[in-house]
N, C-alpha and C. Protein backbone atom coordinates (compact mmCIF):
# COMPACT_ATOMS: atom_id res chain seq x y z
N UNK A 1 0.84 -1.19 0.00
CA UNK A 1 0.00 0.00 0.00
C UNK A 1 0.88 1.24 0.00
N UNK A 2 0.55 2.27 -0.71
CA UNK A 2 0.80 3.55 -0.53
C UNK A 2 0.93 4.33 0.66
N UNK A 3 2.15 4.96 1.36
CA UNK A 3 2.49 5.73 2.52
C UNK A 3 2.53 7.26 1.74
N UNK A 4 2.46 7.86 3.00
CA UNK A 4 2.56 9.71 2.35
C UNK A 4 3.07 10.33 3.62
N UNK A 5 3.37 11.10 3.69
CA UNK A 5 4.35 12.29 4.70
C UNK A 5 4.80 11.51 5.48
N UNK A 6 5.62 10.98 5.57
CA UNK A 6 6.26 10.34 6.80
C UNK A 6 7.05 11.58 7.85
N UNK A 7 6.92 11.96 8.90
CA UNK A 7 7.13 13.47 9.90
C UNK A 7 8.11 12.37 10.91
N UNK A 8 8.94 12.55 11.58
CA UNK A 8 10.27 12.13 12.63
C UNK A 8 9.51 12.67 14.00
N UNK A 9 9.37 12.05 14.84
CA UNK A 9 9.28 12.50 16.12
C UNK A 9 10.36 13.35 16.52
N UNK A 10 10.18 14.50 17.63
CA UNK A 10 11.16 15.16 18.21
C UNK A 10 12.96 14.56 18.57
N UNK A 11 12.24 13.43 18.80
CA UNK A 11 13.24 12.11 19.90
C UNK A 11 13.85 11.82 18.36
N UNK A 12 13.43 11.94 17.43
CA UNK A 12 13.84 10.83 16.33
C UNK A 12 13.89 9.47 16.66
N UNK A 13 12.80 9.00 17.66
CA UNK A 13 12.47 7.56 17.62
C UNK A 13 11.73 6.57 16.52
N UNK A 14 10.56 7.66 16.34
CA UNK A 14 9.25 7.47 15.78
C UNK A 14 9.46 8.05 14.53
N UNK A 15 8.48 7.64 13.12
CA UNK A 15 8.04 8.31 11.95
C UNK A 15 6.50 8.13 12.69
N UNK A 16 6.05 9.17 11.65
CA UNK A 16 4.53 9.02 11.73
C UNK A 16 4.31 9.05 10.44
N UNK A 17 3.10 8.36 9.69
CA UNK A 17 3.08 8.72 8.32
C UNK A 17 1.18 8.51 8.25
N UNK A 18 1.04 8.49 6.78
CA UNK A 18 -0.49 8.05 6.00
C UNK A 18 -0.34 7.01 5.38
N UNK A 19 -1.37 5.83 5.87
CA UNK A 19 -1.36 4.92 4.50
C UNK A 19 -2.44 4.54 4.20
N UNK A 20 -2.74 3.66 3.36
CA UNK A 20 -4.54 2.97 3.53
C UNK A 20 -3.97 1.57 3.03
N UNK A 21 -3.03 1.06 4.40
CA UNK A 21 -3.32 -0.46 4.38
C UNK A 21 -4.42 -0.88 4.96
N UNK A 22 -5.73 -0.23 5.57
CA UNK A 22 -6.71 -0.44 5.68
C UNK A 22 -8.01 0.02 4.79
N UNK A 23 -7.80 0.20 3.79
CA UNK A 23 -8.90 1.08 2.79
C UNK A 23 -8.82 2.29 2.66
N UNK A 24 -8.48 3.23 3.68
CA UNK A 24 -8.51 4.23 4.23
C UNK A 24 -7.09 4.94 4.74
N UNK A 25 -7.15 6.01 4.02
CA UNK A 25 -5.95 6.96 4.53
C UNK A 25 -6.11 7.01 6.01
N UNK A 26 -5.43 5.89 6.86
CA UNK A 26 -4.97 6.38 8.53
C UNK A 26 -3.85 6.89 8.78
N UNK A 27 -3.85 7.23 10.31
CA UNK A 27 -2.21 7.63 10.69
C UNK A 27 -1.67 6.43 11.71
N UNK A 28 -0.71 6.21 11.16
CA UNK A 28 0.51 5.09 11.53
C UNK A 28 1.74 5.43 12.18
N UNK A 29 1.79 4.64 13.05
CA UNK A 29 3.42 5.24 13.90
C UNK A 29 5.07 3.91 13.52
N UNK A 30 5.83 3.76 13.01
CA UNK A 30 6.44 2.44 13.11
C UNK A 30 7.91 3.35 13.90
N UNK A 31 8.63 2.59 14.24
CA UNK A 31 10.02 3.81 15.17
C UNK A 31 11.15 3.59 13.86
N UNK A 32 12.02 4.09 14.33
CA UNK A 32 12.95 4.56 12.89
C UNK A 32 14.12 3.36 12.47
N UNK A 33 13.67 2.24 13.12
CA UNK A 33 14.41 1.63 12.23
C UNK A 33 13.32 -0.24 12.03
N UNK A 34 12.29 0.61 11.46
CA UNK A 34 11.60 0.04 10.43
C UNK A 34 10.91 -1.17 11.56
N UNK A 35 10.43 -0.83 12.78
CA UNK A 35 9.81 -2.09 13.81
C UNK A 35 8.55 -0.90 14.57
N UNK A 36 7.76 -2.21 15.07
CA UNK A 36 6.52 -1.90 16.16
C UNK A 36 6.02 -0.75 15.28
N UNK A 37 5.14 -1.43 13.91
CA UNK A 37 4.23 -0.55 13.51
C UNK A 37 3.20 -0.38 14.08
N UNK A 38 2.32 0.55 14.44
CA UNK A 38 1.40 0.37 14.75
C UNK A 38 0.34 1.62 14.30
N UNK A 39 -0.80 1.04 13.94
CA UNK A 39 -1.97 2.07 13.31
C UNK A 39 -2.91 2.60 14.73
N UNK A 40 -2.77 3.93 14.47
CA UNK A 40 -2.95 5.13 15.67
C UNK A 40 -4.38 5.61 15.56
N UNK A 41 -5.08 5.22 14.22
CA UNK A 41 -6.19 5.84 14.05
C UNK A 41 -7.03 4.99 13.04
N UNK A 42 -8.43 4.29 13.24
CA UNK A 42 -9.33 3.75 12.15
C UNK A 42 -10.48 4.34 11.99
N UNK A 43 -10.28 5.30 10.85
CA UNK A 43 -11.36 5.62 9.92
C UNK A 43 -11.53 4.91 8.85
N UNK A 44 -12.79 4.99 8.71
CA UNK A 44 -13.51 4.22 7.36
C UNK A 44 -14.30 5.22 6.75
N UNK A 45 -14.40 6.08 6.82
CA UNK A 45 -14.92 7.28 6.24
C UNK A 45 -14.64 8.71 5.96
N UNK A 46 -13.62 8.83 6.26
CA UNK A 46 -12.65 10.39 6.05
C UNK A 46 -11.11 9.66 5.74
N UNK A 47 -10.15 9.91 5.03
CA UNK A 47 -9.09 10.36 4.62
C UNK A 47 -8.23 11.18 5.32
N UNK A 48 -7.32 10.73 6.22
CA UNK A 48 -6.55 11.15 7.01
C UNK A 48 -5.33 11.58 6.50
N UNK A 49 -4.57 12.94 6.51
CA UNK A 49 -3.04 13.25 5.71
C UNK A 49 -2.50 14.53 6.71
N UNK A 50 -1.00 14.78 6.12
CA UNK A 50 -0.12 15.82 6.56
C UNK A 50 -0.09 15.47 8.31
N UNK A 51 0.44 14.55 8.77
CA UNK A 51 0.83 14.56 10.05
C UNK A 51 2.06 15.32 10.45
N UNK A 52 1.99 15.71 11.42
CA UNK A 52 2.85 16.39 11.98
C UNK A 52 3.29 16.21 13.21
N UNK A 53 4.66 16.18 13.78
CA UNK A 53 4.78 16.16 15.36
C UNK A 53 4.91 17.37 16.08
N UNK A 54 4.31 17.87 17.32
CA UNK A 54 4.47 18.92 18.08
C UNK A 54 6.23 18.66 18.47
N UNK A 55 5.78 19.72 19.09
CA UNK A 55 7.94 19.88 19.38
C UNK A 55 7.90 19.45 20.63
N UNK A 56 7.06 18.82 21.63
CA UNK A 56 7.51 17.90 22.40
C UNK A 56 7.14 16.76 22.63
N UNK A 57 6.39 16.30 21.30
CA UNK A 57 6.03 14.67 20.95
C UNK A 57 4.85 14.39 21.11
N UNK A 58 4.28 15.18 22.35
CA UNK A 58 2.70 14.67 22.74
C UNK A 58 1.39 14.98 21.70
N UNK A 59 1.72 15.63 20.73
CA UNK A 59 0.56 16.01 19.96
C UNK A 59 1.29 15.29 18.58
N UNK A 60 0.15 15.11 17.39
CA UNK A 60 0.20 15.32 16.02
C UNK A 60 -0.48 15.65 15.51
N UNK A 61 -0.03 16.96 14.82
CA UNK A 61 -1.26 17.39 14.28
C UNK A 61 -2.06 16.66 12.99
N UNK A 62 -2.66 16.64 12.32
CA UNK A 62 -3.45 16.07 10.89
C UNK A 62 -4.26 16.84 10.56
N UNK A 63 -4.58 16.48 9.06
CA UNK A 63 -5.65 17.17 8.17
C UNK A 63 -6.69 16.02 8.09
N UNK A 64 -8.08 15.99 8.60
CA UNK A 64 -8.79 15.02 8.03
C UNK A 64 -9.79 15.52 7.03
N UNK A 65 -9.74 15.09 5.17
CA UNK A 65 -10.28 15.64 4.78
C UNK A 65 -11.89 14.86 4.39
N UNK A 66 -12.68 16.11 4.35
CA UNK A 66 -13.93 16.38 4.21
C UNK A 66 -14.36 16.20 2.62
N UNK A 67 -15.69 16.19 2.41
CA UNK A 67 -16.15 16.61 1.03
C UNK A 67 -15.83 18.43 0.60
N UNK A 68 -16.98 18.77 1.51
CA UNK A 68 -16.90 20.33 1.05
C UNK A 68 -15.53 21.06 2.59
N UNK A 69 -15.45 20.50 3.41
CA UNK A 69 -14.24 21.03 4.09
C UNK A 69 -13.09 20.34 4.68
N UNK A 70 -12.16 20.65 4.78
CA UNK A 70 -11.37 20.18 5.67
C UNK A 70 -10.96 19.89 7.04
N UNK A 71 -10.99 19.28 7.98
CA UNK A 71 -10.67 19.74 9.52
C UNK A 71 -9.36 19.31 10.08
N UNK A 72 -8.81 20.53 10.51
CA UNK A 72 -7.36 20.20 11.54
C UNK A 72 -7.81 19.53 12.89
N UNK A 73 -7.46 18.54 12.82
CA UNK A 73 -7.01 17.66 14.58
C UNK A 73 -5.91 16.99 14.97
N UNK A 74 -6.29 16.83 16.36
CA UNK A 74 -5.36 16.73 16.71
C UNK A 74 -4.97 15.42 17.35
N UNK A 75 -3.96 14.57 17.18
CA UNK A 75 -3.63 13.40 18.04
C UNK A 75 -3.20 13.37 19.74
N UNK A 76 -3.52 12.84 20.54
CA UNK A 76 -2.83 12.58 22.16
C UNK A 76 -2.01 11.75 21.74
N UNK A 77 -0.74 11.64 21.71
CA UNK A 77 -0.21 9.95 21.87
C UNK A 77 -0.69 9.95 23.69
N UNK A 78 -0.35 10.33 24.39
CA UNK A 78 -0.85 10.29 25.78
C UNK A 78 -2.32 9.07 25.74
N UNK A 79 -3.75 10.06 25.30
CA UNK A 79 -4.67 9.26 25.81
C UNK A 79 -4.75 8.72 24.13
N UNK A 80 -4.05 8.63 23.24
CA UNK A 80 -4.63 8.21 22.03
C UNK A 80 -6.23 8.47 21.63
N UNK A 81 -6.05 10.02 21.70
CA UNK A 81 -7.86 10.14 21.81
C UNK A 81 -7.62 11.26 20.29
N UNK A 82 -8.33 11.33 19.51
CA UNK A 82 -8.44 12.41 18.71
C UNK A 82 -9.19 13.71 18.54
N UNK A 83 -8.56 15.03 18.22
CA UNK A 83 -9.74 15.93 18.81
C UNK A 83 -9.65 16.79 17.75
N UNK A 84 -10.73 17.16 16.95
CA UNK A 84 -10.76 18.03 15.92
C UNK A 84 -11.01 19.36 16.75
N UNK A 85 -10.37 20.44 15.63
CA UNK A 85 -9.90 21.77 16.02
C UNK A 85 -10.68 22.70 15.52
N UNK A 86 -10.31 22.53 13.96
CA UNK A 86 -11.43 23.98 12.98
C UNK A 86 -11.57 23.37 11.78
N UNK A 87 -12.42 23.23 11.27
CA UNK A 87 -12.87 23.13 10.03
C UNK A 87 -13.07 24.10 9.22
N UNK A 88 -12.21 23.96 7.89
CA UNK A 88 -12.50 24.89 6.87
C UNK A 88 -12.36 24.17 5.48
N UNK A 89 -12.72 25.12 4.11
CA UNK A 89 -12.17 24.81 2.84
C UNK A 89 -10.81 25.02 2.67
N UNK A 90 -10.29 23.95 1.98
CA UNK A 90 -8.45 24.35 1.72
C UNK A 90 -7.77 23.98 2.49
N UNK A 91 -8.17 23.89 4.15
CA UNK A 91 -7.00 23.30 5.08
C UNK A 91 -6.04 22.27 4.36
N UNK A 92 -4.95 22.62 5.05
CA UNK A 92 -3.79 21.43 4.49
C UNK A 92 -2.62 21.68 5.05
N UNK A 93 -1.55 20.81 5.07
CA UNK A 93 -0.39 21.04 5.90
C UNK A 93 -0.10 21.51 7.06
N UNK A 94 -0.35 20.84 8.27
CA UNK A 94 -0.79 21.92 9.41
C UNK A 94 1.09 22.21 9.93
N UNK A 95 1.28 22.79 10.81
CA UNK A 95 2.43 23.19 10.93
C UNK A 95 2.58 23.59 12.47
N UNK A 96 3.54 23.34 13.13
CA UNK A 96 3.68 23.75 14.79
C UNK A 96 4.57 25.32 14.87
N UNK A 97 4.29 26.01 15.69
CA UNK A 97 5.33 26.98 15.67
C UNK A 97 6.22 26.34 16.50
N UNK A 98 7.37 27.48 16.33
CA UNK A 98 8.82 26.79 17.16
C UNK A 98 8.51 27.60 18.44
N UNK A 99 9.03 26.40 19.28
CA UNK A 99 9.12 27.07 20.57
C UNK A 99 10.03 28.16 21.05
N UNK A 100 10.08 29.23 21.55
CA UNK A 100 10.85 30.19 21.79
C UNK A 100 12.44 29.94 22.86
């Protein structure tokens, strides 16, 4: 199956990426030298892309896309819970600022 953005954890332990070895564009974690894959998220009805890691690991951000919109959410690795943010047209690539 097809992978897309693969993003490095802070630690450079982890990749995070997109695939649809389940039908479906999910987000997948495997660590960086190619072991303990594991799928972080099952949708069967939205298209999951552009993961991202926060700059201290606990978040990822994603685009889950919509018909007519897009919505930014967000991953816990903590509670592995997912939480959408804002929905709009066009969302894409979400991005962390740098910490100061």
């Amino acid at each position: 199956k097809l992978t897309y953005a693969p993003n490095a954890s802070p630690d450079g332990k982890w990749l995070v990426f997109t695939s649809s070895y389940s039908g479906f564009q999910n987000l997948f974690r495997i660590d960086t030298n190619g072991y303990n894959l594991k799928q972080l998220t099952d949708q069967i009805q939205a298209q999951y892309h552009d993961p991202v890691w926060s700059p201290d690991g606990q978040w990822i951000a994603f685009v889950i896309e919509g018909k007519d919109e897009n919505t930014l959410a967000l991953y816990s690795v903590a509670s592995k819970e997912v939480y959408k943010v804002l929905s709009m047209p066009g969302l894409n690539h979400p991005a962390w600022r740098p910490q100061p």
